[in-house]
Protein backbone atom coordinates (compact mmCIF):
# COMPACT_ATOMS: atom_id res chain seq x y z
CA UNK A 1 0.00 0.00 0.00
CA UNK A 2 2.85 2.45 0.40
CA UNK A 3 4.21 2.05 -2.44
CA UNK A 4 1.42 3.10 -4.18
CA UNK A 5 0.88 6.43 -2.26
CA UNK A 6 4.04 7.85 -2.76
CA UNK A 7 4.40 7.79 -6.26
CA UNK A 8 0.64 9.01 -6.74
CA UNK A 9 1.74 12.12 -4.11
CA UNK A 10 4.94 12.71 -5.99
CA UNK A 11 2.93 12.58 -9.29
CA UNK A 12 0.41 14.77 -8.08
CA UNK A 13 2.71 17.45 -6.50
CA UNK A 14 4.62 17.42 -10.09
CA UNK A 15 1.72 17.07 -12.26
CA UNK A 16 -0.82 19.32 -10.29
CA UNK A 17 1.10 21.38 -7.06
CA UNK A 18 4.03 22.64 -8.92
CA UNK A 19 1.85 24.10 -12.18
CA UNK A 20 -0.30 25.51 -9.38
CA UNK A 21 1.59 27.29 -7.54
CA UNK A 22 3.61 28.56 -10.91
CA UNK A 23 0.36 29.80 -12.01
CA UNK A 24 -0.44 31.32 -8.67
CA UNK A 25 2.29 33.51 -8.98
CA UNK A 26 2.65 34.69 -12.29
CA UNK A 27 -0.97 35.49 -12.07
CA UNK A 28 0.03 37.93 -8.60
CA UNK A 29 2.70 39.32 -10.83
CA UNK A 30 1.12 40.78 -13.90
CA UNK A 31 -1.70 42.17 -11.63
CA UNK A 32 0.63 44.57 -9.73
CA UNK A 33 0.00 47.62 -12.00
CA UNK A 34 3.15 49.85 -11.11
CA UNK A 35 2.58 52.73 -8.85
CA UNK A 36 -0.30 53.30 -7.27
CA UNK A 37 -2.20 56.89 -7.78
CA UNK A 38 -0.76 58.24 -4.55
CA UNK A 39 2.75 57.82 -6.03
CA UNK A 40 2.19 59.39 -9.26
CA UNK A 41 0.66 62.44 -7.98
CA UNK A 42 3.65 62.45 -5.17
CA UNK A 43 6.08 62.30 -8.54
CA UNK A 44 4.36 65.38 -10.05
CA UNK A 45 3.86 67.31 -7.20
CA UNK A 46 8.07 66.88 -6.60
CA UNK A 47 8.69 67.34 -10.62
CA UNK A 48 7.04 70.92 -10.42
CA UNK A 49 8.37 71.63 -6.89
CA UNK A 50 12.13 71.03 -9.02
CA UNK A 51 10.93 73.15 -11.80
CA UNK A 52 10.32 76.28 -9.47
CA UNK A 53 13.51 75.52 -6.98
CA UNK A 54 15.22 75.83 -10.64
CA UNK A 55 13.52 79.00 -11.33
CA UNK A 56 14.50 80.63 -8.09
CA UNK A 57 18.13 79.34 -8.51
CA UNK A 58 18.32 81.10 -12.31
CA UNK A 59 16.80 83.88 -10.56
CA UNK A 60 19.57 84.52 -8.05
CA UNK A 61 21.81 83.41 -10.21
CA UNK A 62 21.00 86.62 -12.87
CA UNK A 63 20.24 89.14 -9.52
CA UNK A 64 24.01 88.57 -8.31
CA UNK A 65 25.56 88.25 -11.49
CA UNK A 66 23.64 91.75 -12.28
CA UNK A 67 25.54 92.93 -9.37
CA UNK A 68 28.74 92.08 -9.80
CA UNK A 69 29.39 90.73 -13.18
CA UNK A 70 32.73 88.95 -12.54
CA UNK A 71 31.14 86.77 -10.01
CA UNK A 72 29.08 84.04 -12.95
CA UNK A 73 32.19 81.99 -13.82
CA UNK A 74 31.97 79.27 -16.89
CA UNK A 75 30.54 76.59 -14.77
CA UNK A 76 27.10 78.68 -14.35
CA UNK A 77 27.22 79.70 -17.73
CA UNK A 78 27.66 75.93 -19.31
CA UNK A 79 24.84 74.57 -16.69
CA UNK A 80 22.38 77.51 -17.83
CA UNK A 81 23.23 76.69 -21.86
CA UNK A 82 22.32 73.10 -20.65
CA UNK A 83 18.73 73.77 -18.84
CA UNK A 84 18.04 75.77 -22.38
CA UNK A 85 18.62 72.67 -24.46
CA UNK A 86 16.79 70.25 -21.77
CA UNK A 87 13.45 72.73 -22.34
């Protein structure tokens, strides 16, 4: 009698348990949908809060190189010439 439930369990996890829980799984994984609704209104709210802290910065930047027009060395220069092309 033993020897005939093993090999019908072993048969049956291979055969039934192992596609089942394959399928379990890849079924969980192509119904997470990314991020949630929360996130992506988090992500937009940050995008425009880096688009206005960019802003200010040019701003400053042109107020003290208005007022002393040695101060804006190359490095400001090439990073403004490369927010231009990024727009």
């Amino acid at each position: 009698m033993e020897d005939i439930i093993v090999p019908v369990a072993v048969v049956g996890m291979l055969f039934l348990g192992l596609p089942g829980m394959i399928l379990h799984y890849v079924t969980k994984w192509k119904s997470q949908t990314g991020i949630s609704n929360q996130d992506e209104a988090l992500l937009d709210e940050l995008h425009e809060l880096a688009r206005r802290l960019d802003q200010r910065i040019e701003t400053v930047e042109r107020i003290v190189a208005a007022e002393n027009p040695n101060w804006k060395d190359g490095r400001i220069a090439d990073l403004s010439e490369q927010r231009k092309l990024l727009r």
